[in-house]
PDB file of N, CA and C in Angstrom:
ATOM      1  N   UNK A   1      -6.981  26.404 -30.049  1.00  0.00           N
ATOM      2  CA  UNK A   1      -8.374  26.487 -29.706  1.00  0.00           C
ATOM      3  C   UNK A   1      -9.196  26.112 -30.947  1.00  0.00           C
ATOM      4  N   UNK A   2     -10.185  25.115 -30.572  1.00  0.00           N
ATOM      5  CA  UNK A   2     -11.111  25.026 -31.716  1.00  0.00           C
ATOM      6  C   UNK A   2     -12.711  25.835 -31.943  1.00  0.00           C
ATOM      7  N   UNK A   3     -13.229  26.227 -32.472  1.00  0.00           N
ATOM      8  CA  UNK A   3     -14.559  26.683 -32.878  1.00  0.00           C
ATOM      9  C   UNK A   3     -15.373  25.807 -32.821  1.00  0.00           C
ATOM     10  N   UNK A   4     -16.047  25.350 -31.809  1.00  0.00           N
ATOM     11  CA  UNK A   4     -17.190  24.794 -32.161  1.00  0.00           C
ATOM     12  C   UNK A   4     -18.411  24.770 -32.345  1.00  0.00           C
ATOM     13  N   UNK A   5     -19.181  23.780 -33.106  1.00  0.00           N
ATOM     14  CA  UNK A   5     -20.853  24.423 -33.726  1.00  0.00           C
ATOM     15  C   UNK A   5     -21.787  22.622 -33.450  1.00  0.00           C
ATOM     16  N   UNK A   6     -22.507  23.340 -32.633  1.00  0.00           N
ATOM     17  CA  UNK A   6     -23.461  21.965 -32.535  1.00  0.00           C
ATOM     18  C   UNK A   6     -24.758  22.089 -32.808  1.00  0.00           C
ATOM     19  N   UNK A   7     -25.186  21.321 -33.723  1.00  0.00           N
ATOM     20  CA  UNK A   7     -26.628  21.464 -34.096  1.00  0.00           C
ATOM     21  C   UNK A   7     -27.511  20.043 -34.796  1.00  0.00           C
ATOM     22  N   UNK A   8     -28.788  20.550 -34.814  1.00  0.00           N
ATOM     23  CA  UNK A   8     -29.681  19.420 -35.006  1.00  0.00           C
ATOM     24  C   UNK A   8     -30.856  20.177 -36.098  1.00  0.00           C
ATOM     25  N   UNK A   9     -31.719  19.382 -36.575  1.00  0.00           N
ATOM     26  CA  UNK A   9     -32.430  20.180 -37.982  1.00  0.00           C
ATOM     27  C   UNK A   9     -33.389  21.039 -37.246  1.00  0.00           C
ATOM     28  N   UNK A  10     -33.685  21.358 -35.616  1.00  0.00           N
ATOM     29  CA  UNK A  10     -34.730  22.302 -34.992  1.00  0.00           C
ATOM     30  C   UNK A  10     -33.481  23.612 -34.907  1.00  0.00           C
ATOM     31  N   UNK A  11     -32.265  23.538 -34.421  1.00  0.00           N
ATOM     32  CA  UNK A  11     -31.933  24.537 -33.324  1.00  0.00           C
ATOM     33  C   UNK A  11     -30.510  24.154 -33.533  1.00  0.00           C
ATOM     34  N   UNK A  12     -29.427  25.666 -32.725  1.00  0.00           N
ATOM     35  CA  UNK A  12     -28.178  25.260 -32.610  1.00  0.00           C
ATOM     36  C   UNK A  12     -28.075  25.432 -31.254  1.00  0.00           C
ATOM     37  N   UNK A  13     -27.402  24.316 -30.964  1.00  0.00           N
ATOM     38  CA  UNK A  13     -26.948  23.575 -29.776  1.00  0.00           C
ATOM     39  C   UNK A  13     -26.021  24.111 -28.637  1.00  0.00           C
ATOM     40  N   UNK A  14     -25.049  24.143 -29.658  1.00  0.00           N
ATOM     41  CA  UNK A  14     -23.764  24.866 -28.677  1.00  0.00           C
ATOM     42  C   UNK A  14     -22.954  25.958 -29.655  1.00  0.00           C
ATOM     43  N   UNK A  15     -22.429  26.687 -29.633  1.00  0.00           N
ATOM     44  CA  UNK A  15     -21.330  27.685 -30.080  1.00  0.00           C
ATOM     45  C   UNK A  15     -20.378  28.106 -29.731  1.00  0.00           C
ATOM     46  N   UNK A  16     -19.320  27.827 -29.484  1.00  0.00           N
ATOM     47  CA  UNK A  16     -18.423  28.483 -28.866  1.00  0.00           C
ATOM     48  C   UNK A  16     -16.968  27.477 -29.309  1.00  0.00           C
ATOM     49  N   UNK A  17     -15.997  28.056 -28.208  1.00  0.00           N
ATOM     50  CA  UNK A  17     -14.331  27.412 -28.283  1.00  0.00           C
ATOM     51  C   UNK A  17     -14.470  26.375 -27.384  1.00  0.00           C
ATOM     52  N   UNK A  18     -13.533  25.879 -27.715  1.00  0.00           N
ATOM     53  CA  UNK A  18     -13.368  24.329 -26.824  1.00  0.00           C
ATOM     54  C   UNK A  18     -11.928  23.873 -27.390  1.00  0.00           C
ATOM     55  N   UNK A  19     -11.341  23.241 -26.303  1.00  0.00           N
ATOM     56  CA  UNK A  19      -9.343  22.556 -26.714  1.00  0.00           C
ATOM     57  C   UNK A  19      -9.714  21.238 -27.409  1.00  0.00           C
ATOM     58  N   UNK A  20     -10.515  20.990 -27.131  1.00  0.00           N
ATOM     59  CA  UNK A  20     -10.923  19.357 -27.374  1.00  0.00           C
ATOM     60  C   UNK A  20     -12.253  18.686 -27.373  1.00  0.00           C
ATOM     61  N   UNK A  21     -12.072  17.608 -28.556  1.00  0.00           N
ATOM     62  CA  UNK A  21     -13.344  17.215 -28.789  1.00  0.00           C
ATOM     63  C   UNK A  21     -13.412  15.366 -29.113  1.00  0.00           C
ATOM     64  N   UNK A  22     -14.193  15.074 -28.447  1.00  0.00           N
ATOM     65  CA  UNK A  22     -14.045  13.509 -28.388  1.00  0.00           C
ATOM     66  C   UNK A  22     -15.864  13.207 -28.772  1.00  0.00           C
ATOM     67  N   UNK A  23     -15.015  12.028 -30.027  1.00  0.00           N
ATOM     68  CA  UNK A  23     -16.486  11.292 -30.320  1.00  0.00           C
ATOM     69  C   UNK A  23     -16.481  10.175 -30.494  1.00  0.00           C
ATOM     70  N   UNK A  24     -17.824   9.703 -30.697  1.00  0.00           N
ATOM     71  CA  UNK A  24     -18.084   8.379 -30.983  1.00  0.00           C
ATOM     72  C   UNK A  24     -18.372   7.578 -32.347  1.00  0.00           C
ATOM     73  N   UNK A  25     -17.125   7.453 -32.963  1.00  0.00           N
ATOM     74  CA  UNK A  25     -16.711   7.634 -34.416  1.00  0.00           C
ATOM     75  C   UNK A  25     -17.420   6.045 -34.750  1.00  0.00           C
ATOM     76  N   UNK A  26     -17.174   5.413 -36.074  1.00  0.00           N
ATOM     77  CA  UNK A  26     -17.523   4.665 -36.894  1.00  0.00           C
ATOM     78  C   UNK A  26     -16.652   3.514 -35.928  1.00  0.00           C
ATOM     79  N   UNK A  27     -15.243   3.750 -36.499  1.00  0.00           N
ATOM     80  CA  UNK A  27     -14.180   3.001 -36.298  1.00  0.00           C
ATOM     81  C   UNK A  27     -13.818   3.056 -34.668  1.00  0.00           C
ATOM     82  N   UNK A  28     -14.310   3.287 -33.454  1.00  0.00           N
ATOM     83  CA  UNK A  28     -13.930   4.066 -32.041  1.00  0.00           C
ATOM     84  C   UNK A  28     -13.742   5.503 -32.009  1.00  0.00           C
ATOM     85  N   UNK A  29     -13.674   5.479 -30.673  1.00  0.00           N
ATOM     86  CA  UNK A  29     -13.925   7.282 -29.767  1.00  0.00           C
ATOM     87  C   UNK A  29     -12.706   7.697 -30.692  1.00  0.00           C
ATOM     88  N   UNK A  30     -12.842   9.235 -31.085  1.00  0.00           N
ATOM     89  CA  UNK A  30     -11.987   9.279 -31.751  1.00  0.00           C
ATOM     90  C   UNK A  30     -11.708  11.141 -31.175  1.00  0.00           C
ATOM     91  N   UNK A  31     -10.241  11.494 -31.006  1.00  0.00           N
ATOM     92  CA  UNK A  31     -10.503  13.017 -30.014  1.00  0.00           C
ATOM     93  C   UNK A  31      -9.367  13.736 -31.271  1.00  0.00           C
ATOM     94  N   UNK A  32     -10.114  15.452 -31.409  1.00  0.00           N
ATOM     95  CA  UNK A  32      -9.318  16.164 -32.122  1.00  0.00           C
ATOM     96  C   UNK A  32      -8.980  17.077 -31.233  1.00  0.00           C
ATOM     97  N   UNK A  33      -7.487  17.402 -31.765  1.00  0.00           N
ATOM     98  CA  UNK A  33      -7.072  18.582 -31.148  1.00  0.00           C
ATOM     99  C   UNK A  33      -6.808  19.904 -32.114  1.00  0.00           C
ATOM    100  N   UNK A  34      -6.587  21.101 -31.479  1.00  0.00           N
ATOM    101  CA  UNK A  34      -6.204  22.323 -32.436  1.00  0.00           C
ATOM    102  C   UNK A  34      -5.457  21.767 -33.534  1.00  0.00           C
ATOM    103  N   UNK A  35      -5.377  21.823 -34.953  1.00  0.00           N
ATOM    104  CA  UNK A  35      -4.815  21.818 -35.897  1.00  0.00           C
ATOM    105  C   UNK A  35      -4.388  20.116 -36.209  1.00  0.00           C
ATOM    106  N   UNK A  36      -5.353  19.818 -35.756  1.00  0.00           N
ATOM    107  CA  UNK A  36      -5.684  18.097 -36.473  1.00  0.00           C
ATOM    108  C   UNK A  36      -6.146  18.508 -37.943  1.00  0.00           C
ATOM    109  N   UNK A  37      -5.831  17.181 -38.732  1.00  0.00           N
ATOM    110  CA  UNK A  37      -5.780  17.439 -40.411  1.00  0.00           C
ATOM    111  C   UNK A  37      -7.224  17.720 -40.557  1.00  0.00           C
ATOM    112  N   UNK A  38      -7.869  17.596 -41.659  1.00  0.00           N
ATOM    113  CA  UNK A  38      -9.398  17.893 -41.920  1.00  0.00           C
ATOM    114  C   UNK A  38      -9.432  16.200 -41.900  1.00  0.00           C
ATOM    115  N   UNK A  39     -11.125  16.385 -41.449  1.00  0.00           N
ATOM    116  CA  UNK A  39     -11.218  15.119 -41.536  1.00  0.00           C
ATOM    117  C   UNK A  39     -13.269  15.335 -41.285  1.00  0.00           C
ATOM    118  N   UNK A  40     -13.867  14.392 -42.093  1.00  0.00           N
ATOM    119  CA  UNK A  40     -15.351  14.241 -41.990  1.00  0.00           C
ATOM    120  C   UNK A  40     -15.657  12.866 -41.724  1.00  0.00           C
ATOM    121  N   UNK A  41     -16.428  12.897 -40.646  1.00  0.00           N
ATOM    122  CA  UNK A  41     -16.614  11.323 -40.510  1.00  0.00           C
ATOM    123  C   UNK A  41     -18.173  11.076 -39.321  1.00  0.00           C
ATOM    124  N   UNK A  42     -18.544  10.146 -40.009  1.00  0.00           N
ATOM    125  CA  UNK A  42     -20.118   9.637 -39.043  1.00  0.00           C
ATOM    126  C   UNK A  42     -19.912   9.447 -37.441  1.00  0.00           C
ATOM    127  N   UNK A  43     -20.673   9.434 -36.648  1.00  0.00           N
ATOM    128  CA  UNK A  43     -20.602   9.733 -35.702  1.00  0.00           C
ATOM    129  C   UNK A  43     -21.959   8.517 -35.358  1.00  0.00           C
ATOM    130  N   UNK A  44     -21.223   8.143 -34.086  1.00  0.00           N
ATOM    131  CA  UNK A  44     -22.368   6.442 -33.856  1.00  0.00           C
ATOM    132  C   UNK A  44     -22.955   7.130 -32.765  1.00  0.00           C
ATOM    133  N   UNK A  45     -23.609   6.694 -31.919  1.00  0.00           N
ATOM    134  CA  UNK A  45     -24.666   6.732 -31.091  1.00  0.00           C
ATOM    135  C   UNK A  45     -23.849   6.534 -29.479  1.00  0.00           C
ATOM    136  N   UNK A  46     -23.883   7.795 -28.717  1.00  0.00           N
ATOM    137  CA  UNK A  46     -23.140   7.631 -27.798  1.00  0.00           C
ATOM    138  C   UNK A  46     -22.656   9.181 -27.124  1.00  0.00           C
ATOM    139  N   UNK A  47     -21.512   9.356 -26.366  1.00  0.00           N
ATOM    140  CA  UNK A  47     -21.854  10.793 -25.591  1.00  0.00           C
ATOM    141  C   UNK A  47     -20.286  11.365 -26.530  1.00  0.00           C
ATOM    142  N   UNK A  48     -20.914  12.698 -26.850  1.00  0.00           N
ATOM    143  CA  UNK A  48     -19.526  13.728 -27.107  1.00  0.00           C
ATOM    144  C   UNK A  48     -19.639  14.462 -26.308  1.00  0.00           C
ATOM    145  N   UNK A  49     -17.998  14.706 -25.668  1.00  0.00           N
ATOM    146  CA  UNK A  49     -17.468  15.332 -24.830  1.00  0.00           C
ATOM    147  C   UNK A  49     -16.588  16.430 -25.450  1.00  0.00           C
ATOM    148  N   UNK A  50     -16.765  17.318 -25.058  1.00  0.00           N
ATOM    149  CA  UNK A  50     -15.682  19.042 -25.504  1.00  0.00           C
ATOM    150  C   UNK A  50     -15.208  19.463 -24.171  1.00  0.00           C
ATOM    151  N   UNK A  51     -13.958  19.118 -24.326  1.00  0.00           N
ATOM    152  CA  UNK A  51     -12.889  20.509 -22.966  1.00  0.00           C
ATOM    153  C   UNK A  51     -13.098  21.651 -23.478  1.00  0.00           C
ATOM    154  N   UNK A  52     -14.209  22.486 -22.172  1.00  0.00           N
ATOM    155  CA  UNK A  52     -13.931  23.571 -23.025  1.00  0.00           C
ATOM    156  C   UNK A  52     -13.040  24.685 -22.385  1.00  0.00           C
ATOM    157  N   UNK A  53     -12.469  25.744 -23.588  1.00  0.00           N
ATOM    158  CA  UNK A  53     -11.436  26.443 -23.606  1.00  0.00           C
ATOM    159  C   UNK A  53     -11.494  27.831 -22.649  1.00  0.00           C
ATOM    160  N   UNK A  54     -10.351  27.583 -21.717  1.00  0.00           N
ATOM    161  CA  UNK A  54     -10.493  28.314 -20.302  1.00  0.00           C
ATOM    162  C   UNK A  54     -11.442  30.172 -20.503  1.00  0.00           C
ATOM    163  N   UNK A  55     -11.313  30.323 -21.278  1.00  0.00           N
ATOM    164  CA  UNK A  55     -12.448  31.662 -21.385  1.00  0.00           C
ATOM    165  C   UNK A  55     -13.707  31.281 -21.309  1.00  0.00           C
ATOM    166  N   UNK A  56     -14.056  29.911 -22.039  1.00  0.00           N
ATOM    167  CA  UNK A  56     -15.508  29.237 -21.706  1.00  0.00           C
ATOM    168  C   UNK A  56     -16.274  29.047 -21.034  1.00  0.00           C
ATOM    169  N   UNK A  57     -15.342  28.918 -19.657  1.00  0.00           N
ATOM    170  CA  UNK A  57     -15.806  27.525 -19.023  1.00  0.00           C
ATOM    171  C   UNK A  57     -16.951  28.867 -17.941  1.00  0.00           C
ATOM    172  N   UNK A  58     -18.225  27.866 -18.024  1.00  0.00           N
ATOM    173  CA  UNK A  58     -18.611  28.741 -17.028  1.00  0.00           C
ATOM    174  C   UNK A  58     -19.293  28.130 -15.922  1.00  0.00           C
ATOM    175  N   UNK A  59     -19.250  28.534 -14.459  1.00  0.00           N
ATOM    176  CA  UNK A  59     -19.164  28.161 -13.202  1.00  0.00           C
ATOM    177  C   UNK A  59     -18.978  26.229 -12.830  1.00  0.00           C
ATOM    178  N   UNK A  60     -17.350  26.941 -13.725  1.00  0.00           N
ATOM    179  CA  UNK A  60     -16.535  25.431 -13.164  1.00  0.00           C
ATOM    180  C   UNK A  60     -16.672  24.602 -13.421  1.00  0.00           C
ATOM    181  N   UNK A  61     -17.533  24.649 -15.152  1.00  0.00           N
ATOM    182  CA  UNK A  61     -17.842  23.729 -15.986  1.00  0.00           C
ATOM    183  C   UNK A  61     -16.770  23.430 -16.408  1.00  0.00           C
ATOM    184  N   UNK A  62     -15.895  22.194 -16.493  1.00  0.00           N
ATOM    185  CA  UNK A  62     -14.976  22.075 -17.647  1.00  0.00           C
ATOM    186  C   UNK A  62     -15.264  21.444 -18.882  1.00  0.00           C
ATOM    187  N   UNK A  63     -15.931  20.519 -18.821  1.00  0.00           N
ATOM    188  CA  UNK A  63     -16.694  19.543 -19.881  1.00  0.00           C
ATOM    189  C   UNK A  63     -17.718  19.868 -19.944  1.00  0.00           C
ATOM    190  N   UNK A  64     -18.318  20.092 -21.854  1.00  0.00           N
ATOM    191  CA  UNK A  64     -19.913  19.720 -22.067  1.00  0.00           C
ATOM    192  C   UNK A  64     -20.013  18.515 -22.677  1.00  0.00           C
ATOM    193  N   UNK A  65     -20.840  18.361 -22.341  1.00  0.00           N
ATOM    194  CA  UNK A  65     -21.343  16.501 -23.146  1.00  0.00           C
ATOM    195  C   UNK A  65     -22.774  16.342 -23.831  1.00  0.00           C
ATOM    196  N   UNK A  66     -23.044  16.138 -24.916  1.00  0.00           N
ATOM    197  CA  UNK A  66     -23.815  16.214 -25.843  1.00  0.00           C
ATOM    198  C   UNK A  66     -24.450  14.575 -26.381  1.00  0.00           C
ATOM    199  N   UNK A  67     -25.722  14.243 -26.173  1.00  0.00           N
ATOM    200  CA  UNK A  67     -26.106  12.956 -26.253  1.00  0.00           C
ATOM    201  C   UNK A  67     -25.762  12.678 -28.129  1.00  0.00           C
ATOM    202  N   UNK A  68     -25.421  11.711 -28.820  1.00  0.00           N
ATOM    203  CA  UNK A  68     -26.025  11.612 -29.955  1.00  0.00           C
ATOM    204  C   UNK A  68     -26.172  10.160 -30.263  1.00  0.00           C
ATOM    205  N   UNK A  69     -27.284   9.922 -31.370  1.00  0.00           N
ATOM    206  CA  UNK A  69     -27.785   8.621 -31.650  1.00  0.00           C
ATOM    207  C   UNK A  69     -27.527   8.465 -33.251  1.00  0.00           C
ATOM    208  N   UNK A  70     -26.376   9.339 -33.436  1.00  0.00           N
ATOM    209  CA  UNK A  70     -26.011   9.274 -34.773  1.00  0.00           C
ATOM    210  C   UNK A  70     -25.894  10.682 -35.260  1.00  0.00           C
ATOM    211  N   UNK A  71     -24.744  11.112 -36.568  1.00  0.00           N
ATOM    212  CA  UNK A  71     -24.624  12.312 -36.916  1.00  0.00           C
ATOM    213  C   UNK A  71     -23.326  12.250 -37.894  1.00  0.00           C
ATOM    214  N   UNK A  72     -22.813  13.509 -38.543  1.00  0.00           N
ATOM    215  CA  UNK A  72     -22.008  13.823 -39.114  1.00  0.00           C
ATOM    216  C   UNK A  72     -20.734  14.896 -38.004  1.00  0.00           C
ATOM    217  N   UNK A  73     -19.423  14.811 -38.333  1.00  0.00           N
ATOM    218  CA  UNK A  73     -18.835  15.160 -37.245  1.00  0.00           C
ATOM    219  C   UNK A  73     -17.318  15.906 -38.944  1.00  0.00           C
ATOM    220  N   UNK A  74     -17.875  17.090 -39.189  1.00  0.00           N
ATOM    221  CA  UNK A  74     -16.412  17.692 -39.625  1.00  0.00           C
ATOM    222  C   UNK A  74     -15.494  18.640 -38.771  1.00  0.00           C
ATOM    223  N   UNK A  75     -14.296  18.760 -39.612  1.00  0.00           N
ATOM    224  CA  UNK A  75     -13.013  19.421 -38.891  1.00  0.00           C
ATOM    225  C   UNK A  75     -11.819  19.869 -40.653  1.00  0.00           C
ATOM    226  N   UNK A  76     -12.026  21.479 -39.902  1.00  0.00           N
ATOM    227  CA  UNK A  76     -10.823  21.827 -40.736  1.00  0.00           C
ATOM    228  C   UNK A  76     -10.861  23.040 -40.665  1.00  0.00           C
ATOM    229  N   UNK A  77      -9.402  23.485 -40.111  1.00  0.00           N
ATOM    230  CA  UNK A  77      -8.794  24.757 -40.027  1.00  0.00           C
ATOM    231  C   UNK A  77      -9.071  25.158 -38.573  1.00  0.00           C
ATOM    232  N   UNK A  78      -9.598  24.379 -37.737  1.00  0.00           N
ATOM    233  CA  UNK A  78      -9.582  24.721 -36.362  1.00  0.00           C
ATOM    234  C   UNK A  78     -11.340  24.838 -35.850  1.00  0.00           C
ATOM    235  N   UNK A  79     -12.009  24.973 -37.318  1.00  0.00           N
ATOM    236  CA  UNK A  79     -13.164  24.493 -37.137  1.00  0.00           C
ATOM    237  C   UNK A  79     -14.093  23.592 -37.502  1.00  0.00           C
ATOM    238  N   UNK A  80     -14.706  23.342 -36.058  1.00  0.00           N
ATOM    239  CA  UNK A  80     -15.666  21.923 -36.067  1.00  0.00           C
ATOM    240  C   UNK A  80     -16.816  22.026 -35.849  1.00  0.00           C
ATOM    241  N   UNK A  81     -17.698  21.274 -37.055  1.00  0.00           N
ATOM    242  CA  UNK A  81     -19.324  20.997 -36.731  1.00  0.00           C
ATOM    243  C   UNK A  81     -20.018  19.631 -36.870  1.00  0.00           C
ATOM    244  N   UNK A  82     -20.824  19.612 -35.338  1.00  0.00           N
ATOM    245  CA  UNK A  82     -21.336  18.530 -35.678  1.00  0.00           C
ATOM    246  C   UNK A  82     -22.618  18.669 -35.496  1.00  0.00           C
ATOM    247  N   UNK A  83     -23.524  17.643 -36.738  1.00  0.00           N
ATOM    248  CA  UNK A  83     -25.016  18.106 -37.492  1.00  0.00           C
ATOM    249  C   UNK A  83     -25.494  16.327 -36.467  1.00  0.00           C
ATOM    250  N   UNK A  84     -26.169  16.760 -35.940  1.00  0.00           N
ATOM    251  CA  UNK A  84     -27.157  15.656 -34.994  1.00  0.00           C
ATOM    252  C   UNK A  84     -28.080  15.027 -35.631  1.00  0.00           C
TER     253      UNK A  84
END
């Protein structure tokens, strides 16, 4: 399970667990799972998607999806933030 933290310079976005996280990297979509290496990397303009983690999910949500037009996207130790 990963930790995740979504935010922008007004407000935080999202908080919570999620299995998976897919973005819209520099180089292509790029998806982490639990105990992927550390890794920091820009984030292009386009939709992130999080599976989120079956305690999460609420009324049969499985996916959230988050617009961005650019951002920073880190990972390490199971937790991930991405700054909008």
């Amino acid at each position: 399970m990963i930790h995740l933290t979504v935010l922008n310079l007004q407000e935080k976005i999202f908080d919570g667990n999620v299995d998976s996280i897919t973005i819209p990297g520099e180089q292509g979509e790029l998806t982490v799972l639990p105990s992927h290496v550390p890794i920091v990397t820009p984030i292009k303009e386009g939709s992130i998607s999080a599976l989120m983690a079956k305690g999460e999910r609420y009324e049969g949500e499985v996916r959230t999806f988050f617009d961005s037009k650019g951002g920073i996207f880190e990972f390490n130790n199971n937790e991930a933030t991405i700054l909008l």
